[in-house]
C-alpha atoms as a PDB file:
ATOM      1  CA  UNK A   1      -5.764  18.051  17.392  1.00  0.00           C
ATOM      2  CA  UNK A   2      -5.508  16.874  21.009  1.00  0.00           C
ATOM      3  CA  UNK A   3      -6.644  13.780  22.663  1.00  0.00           C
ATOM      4  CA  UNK A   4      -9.262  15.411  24.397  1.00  0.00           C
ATOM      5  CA  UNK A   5     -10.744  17.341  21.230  1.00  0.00           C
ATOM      6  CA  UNK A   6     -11.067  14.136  19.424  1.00  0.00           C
ATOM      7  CA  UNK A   7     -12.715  12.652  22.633  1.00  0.00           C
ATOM      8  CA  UNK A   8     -15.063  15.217  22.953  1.00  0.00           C
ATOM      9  CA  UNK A   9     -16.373  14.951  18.579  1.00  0.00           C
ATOM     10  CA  UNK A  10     -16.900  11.236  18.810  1.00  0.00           C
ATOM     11  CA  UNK A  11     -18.905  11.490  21.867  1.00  0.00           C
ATOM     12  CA  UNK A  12     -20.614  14.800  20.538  1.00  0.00           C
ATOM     13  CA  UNK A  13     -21.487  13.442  17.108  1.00  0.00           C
ATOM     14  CA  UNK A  14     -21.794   9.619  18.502  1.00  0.00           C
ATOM     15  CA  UNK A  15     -19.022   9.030  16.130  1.00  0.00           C
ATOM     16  CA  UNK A  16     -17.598   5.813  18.241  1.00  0.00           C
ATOM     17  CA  UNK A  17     -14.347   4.476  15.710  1.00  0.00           C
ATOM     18  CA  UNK A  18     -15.178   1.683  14.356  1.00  0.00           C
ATOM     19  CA  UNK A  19     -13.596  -1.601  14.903  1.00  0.00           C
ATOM     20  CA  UNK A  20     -14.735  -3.346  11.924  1.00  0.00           C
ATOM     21  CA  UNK A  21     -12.940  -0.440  10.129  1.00  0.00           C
ATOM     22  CA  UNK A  22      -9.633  -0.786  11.812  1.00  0.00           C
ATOM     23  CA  UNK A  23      -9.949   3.144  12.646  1.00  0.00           C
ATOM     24  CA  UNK A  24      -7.114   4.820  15.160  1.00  0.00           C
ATOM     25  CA  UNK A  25      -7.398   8.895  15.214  1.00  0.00           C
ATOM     26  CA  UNK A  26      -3.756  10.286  15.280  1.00  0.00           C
ATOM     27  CA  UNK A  27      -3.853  12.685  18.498  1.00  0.00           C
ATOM     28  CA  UNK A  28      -0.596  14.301  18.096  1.00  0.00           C
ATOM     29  CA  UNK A  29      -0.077  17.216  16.288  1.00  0.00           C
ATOM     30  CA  UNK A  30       3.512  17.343  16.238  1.00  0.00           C
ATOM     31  CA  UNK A  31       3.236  13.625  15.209  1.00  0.00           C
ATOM     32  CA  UNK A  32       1.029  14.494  11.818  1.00  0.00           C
ATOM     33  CA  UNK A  33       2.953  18.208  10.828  1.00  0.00           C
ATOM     34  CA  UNK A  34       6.514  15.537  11.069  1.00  0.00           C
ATOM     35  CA  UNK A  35       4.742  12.965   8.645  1.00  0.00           C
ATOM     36  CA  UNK A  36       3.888  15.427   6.163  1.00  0.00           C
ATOM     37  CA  UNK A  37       7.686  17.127   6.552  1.00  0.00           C
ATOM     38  CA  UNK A  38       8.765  13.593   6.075  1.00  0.00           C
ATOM     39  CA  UNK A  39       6.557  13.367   3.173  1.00  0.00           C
ATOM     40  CA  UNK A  40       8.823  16.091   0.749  1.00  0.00           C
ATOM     41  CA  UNK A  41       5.855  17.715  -0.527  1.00  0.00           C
ATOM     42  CA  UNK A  42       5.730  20.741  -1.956  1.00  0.00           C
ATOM     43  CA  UNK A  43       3.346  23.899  -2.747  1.00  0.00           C
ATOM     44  CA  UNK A  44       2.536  23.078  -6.452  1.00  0.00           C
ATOM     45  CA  UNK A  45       1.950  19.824  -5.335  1.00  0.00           C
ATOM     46  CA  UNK A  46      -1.740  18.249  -5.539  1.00  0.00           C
ATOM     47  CA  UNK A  47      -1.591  15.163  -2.874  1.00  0.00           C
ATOM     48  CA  UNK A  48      -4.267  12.786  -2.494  1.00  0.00           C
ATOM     49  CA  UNK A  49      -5.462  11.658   1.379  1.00  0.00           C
ATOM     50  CA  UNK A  50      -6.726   8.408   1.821  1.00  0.00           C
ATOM     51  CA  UNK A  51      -8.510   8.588   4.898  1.00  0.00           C
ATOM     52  CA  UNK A  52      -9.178  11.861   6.052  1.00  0.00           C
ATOM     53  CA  UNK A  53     -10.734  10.989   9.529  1.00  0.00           C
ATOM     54  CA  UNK A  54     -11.096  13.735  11.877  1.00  0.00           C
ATOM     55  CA  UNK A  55      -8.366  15.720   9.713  1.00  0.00           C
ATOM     56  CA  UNK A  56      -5.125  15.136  11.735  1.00  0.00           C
ATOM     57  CA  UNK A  57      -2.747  15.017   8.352  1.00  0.00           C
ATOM     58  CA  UNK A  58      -5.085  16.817   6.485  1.00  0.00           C
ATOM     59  CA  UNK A  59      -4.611  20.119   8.318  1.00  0.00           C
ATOM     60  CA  UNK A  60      -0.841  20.454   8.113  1.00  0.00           C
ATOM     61  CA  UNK A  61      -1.238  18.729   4.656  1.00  0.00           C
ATOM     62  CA  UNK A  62      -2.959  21.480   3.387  1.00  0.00           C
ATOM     63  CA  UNK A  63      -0.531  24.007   4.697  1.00  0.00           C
ATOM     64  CA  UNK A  64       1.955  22.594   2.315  1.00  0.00           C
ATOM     65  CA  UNK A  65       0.790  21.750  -0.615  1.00  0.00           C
ATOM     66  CA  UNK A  66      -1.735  23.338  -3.735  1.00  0.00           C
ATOM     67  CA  UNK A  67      -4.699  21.359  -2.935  1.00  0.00           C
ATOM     68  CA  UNK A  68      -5.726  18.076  -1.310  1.00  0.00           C
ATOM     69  CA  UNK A  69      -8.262  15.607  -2.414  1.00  0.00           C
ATOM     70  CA  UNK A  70      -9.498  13.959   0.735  1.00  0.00           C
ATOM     71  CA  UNK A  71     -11.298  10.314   0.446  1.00  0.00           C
ATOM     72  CA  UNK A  72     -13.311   9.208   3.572  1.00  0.00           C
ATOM     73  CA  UNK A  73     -15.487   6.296   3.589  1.00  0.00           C
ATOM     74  CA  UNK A  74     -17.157   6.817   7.041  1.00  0.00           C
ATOM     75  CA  UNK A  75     -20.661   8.715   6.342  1.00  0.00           C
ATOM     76  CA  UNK A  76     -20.538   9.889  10.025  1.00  0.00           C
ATOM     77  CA  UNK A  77     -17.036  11.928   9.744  1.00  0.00           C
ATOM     78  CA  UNK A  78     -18.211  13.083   6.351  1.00  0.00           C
ATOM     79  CA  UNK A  79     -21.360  14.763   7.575  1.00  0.00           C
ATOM     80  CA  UNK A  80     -19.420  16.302  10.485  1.00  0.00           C
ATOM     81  CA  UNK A  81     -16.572  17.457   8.273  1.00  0.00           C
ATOM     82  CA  UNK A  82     -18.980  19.626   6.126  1.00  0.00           C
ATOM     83  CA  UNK A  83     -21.000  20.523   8.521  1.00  0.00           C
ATOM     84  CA  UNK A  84     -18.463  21.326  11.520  1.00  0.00           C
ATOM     85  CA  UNK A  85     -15.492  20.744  10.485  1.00  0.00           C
ATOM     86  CA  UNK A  86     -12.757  22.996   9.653  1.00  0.00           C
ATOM     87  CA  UNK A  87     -11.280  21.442   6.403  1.00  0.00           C
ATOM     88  CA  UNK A  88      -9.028  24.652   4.660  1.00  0.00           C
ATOM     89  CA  UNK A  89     -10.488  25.630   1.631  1.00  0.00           C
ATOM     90  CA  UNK A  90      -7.858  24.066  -0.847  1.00  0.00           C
ATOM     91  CA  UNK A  91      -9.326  20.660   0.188  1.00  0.00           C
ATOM     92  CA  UNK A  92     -11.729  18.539  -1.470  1.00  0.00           C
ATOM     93  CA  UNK A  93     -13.320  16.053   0.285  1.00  0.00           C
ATOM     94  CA  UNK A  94     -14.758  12.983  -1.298  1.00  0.00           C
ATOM     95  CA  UNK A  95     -17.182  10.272   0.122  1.00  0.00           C
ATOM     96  CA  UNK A  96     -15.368   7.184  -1.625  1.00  0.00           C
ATOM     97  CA  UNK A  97     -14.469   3.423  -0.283  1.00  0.00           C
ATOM     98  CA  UNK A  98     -10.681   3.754  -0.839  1.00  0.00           C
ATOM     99  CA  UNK A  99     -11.020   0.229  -1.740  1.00  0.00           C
ATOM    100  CA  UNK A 100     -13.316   1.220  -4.810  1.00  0.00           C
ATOM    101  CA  UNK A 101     -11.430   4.646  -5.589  1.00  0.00           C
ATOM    102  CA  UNK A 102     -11.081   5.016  -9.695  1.00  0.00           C
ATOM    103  CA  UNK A 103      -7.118   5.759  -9.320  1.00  0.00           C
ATOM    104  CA  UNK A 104      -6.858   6.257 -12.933  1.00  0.00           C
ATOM    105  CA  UNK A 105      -9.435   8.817 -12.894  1.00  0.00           C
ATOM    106  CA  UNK A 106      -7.786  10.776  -9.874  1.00  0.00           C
ATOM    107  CA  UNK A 107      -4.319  11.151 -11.159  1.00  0.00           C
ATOM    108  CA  UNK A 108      -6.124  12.620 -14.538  1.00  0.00           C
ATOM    109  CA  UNK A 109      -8.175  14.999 -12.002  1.00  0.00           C
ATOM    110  CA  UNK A 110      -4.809  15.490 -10.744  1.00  0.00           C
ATOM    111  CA  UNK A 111      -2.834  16.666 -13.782  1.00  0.00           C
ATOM    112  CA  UNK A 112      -0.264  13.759 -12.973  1.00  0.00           C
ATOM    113  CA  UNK A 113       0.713  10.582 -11.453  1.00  0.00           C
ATOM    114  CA  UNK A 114      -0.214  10.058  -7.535  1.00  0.00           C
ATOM    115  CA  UNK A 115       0.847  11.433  -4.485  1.00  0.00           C
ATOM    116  CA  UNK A 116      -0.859  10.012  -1.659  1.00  0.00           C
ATOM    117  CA  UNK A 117      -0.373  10.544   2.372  1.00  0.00           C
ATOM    118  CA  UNK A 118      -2.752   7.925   4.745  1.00  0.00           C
ATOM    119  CA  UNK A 119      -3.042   6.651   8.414  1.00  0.00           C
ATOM    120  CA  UNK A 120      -4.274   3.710   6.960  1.00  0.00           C
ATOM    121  CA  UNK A 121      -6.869   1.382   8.606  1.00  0.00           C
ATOM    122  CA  UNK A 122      -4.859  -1.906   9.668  1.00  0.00           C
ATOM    123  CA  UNK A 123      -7.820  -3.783   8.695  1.00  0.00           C
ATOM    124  CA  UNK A 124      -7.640  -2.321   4.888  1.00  0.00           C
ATOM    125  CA  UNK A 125      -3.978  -2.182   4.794  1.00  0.00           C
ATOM    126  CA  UNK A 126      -3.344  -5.250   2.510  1.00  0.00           C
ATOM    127  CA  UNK A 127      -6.072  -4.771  -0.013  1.00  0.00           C
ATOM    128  CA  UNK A 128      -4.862  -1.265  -0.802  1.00  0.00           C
ATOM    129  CA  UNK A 129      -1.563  -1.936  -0.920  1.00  0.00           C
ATOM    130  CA  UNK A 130      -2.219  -4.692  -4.061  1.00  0.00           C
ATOM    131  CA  UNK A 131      -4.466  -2.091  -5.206  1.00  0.00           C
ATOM    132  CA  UNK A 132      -1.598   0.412  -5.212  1.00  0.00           C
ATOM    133  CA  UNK A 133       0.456  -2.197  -7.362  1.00  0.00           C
ATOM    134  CA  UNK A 134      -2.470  -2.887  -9.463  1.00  0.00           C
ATOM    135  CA  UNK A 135      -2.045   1.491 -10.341  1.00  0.00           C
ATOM    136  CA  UNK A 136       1.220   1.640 -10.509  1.00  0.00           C
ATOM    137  CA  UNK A 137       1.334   3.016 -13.850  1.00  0.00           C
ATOM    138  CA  UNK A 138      -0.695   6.224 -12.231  1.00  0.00           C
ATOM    139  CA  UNK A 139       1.457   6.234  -8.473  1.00  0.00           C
ATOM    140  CA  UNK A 140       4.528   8.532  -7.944  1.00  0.00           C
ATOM    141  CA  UNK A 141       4.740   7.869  -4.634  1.00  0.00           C
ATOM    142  CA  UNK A 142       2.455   6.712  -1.303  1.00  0.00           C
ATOM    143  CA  UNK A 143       3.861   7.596   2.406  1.00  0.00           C
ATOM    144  CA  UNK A 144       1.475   5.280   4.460  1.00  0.00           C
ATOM    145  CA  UNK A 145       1.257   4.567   8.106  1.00  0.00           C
ATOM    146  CA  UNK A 146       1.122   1.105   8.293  1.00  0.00           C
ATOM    147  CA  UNK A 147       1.250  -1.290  11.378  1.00  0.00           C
ATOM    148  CA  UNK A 148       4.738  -2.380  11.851  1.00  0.00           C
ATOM    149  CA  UNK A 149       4.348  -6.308  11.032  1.00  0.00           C
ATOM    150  CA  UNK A 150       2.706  -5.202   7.611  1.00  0.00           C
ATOM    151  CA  UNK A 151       5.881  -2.428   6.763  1.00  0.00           C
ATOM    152  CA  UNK A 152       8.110  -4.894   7.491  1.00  0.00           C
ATOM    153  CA  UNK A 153       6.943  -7.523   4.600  1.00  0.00           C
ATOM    154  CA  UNK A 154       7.303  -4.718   1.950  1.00  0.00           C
ATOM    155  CA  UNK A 155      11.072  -4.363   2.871  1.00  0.00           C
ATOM    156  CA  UNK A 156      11.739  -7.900   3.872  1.00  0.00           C
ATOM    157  CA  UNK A 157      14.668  -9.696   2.100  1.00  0.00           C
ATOM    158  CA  UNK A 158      14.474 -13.425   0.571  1.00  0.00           C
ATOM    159  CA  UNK A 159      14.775 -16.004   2.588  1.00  0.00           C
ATOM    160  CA  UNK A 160      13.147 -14.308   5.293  1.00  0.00           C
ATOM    161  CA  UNK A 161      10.042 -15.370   7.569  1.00  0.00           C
ATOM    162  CA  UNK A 162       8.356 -11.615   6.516  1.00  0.00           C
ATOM    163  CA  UNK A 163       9.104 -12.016   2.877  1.00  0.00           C
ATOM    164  CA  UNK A 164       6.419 -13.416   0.769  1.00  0.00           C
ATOM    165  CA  UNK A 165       3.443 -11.977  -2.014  1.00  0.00           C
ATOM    166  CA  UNK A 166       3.660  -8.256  -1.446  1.00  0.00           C
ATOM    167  CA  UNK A 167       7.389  -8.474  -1.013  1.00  0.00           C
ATOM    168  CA  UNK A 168       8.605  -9.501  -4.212  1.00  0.00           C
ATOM    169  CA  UNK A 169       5.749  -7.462  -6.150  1.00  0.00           C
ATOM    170  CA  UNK A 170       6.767  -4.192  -4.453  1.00  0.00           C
ATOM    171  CA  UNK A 171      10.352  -4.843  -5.180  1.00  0.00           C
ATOM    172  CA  UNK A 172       9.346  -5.196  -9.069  1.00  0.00           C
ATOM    173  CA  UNK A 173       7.635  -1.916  -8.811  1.00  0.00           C
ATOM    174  CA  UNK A 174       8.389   0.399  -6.268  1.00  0.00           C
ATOM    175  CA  UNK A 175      10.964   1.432  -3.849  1.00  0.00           C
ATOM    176  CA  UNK A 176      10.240   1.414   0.118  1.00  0.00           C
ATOM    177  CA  UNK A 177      12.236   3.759   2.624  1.00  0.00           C
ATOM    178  CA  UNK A 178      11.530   3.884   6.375  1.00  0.00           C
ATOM    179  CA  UNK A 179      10.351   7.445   7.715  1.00  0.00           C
ATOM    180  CA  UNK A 180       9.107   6.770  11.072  1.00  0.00           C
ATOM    181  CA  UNK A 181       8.097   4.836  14.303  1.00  0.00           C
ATOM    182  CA  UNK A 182       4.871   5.287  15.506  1.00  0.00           C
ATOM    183  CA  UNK A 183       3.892   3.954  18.751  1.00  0.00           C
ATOM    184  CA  UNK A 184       0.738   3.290  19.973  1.00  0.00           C
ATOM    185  CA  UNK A 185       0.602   6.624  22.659  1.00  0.00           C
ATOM    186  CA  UNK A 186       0.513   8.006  19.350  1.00  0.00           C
ATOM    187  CA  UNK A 187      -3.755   7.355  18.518  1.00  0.00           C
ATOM    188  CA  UNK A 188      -6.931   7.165  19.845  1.00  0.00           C
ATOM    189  CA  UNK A 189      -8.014   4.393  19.951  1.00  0.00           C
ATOM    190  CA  UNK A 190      -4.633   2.852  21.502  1.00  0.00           C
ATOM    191  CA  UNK A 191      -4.221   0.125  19.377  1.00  0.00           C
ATOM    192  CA  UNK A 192      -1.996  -3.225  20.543  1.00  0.00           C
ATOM    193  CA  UNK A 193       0.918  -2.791  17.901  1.00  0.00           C
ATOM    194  CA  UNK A 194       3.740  -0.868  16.625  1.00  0.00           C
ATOM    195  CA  UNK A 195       3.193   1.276  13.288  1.00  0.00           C
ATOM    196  CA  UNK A 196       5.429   2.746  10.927  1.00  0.00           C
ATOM    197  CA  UNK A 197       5.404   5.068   8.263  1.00  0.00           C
ATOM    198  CA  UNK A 198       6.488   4.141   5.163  1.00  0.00           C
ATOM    199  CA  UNK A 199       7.311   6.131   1.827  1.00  0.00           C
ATOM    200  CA  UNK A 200       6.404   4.162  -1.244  1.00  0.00           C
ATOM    201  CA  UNK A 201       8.718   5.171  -4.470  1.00  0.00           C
ATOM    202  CA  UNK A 202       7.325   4.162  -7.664  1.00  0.00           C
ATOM    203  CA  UNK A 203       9.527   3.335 -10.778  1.00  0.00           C
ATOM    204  CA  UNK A 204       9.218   5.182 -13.633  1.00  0.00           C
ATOM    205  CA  UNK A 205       7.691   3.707 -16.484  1.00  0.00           C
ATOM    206  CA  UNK A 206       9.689   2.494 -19.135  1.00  0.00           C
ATOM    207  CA  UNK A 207      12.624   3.804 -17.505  1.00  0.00           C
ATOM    208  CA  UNK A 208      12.197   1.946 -14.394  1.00  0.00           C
ATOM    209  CA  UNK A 209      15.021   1.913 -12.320  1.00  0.00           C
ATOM    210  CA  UNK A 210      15.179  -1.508 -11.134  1.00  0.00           C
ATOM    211  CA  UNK A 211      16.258  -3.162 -14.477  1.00  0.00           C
ATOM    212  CA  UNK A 212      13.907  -6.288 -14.826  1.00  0.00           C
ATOM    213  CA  UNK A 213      13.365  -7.398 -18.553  1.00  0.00           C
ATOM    214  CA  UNK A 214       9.869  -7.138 -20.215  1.00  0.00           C
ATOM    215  CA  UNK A 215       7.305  -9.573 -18.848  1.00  0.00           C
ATOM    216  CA  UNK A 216       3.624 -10.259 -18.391  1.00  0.00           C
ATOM    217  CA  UNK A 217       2.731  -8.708 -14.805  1.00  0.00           C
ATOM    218  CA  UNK A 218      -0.373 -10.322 -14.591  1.00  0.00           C
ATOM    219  CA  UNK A 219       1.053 -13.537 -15.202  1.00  0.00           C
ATOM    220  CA  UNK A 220       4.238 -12.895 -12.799  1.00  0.00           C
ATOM    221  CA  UNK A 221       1.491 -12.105 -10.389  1.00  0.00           C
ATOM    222  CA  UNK A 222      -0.097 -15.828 -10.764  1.00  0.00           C
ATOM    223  CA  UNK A 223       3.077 -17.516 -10.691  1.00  0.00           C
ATOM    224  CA  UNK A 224       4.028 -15.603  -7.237  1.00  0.00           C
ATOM    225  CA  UNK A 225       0.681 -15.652  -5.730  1.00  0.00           C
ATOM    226  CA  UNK A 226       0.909 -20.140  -6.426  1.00  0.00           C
ATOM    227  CA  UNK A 227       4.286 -20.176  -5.121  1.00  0.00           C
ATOM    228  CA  UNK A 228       3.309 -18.616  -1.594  1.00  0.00           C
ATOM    229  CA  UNK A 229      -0.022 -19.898  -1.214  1.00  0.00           C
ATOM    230  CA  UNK A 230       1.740 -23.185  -0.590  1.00  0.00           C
ATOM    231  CA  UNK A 231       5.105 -22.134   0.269  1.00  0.00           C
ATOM    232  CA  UNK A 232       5.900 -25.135   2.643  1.00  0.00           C
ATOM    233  CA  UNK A 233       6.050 -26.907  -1.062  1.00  0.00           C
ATOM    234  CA  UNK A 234       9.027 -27.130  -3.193  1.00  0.00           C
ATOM    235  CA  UNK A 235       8.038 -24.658  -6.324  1.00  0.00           C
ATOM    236  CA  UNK A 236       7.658 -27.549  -8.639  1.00  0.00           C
ATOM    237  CA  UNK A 237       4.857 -28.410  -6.481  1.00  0.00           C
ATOM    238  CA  UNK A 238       3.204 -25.692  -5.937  1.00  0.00           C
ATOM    239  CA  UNK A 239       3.578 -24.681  -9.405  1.00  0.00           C
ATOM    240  CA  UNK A 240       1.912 -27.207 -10.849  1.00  0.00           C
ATOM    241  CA  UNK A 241      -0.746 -27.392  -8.335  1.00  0.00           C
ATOM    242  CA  UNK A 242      -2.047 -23.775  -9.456  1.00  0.00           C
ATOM    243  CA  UNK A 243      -5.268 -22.316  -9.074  1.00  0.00           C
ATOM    244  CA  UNK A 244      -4.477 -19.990 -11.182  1.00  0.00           C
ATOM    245  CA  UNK A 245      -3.111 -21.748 -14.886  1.00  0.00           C
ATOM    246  CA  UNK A 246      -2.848 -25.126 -15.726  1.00  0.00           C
ATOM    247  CA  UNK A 247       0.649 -26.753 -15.558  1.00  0.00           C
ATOM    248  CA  UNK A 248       0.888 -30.024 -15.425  1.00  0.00           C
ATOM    249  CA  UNK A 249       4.272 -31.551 -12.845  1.00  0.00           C
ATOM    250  CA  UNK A 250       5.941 -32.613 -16.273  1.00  0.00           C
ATOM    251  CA  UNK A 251       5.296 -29.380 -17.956  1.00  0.00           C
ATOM    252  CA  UNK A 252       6.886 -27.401 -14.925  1.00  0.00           C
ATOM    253  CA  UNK A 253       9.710 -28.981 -14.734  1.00  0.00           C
ATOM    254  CA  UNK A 254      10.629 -28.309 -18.141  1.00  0.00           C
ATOM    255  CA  UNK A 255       9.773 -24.532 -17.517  1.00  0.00           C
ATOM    256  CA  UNK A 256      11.998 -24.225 -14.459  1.00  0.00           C
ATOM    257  CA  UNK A 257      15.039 -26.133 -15.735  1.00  0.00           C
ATOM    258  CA  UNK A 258      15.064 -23.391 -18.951  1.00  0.00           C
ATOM    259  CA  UNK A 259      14.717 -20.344 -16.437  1.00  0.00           C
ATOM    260  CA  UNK A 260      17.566 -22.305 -14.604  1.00  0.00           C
ATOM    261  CA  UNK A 261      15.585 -22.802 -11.052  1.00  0.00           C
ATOM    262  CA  UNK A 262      15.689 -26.333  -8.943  1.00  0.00           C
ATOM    263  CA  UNK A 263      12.473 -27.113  -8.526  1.00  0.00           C
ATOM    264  CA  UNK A 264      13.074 -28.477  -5.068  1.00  0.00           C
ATOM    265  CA  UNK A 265      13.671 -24.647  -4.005  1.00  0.00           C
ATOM    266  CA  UNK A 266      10.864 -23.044  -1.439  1.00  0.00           C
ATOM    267  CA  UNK A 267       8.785 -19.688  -2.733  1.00  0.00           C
ATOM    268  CA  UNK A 268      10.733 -17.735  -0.509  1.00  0.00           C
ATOM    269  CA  UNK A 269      14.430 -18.397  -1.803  1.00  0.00           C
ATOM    270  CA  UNK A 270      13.607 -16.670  -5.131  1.00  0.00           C
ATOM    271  CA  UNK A 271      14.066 -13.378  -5.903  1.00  0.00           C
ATOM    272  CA  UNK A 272      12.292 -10.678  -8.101  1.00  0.00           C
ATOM    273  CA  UNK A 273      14.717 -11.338 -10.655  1.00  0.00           C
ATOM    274  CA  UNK A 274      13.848 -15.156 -10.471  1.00  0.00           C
ATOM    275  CA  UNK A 275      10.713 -15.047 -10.213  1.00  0.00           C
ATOM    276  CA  UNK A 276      10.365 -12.394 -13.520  1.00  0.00           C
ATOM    277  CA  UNK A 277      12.876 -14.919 -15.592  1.00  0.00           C
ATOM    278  CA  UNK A 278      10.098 -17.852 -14.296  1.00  0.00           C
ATOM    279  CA  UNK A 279       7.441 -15.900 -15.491  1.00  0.00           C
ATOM    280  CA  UNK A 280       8.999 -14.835 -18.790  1.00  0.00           C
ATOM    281  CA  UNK A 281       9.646 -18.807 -19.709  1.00  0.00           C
ATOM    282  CA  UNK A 282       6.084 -19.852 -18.557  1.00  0.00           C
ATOM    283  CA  UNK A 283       4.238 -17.187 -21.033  1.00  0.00           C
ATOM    284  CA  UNK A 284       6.417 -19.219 -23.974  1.00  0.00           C
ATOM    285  CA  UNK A 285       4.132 -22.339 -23.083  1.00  0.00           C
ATOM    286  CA  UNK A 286       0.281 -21.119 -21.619  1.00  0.00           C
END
């Protein structure tokens, strides 16, 4: 799909992209047919798009794999889709906030854990990514263009200004490999930063292959989520200042010395390893 095409539907169908939604058509087509090579899928594949758009991925998408199940929020596109649009047959398209998408539900429709491919809206790009963690029992993998800031947290190394909540919760569930650059010649709108696309491995499940012991993920999220909400704090401080659970200073203390942490460290010297031992020593005690 050229520039000009996707010029020519917005202005036909008064389809303006929407700011509020963060939306940025890809205009390239050799740009979308290398994302999907990048991608590895294959023809018995079934590959869920979040964020069909004007159908820049999905069209090469569709050439190689089974089927595609297409999510699109914006009533506008979805009207124009089905009514002039020229989505190949083996793809479904569903009017869904990818924000409110049943996951669960789709892999089962899917005969298997998740595949996803998405130019992601910057402005949703967070959320979904916490909602990908919050399904990773249902994910396989996500490839995601994301803007380059965001891309670089999930990969970002402790100790680092980028590393913080997503980081260490995508390194307890997922792998993240670098496909591509993206700059901004790349979409319509132009948008003011870099993007990247990323391809999101998850581990297996109980054979993940990142060896962390058995621990209470909802409670390792707590514990992370308090340690970088203040992270200028030492942890013992922002431990026991939680929003999240009650831990009184004293009570901390004792939790950290057992899981063999200083509690004068910062949130982002720990690693996923640390940060799983924490959480594995606080569940003895709440």
């Amino acid at each position: 799909m050229t520039l000009q095409k996707i010029k020519d539907i917005l202005k036909n169908e008064k389809l303006a992209p929407s700011k509020k939604r963060g939306q940025n058509f890809l205009i390239h087509n050799h740009t979308a047919a290398r994302i999907v090579e990048l991608a590895g899928v294959s023809k018995e594949e079934t590959v869920v798009e979040l964020g069909v758009g004007l159908g820049s991925l999905t069209g090469p998408l569709s050439e190689k794999v089974k089927n595609v199940i297409g999510l699109e929020i914006d009533s506008g596109i979805i009207e124009w889709q089905r009514n002039n649009g020229n989505l190949p047959e083996n793809v479904t398209l569903l009017h869904q906030d990818l924000l409110e998408a049943d996951f669960a539900s789709l892999a089962e429709a899917c005969g298997g854990k998740l595949k996803i491919l998405a130019n992601l809206p910057y402005s949703i790009s967070n959320p979904l990514l916490f909602k990908l963690l919050d399904n990773a029992a249902v994910m396989e993998w996500a490839v995601l263009m994301l803007q380059k800031e965001v891309a670089m947290r999930l990969v970002a190394s402790p100790g680092t200004k980028e590393y913080g909540i997503i980081s260490v919760l995508m390194a307890g569930n997922a792998s993240v490999v670098h496909l591509l650059d993206v700059g901004p010649g790349e979409f319509h709108p132009r948008p003011k930063v870099d993007s990247v696309v990323v391809k999101i491995i998850f581990h297996p499940r109980p054979n993940r292959s990142l060896a962390l012991p058995p621990h209470n993920p909802e409670l390792l999220r707590k514990i992370v989520r308090s340690a970088f909400q203040q992270r200028r704090k030492t942890l013992l401080n922002a431990l026991s200042a939680s929003p999240f659970f009650s831990c009184d200073k004293q009570t901390c203390r004792m939790v950290l010395a057992k899981a063999g942490i200083d509690p004068t460290i910062r949130s982002e010297r720990l690693t996923i390893e640390d940060y799983v031992t924490l959480a594995r020593e606080m569940e003895q005690i709440l």
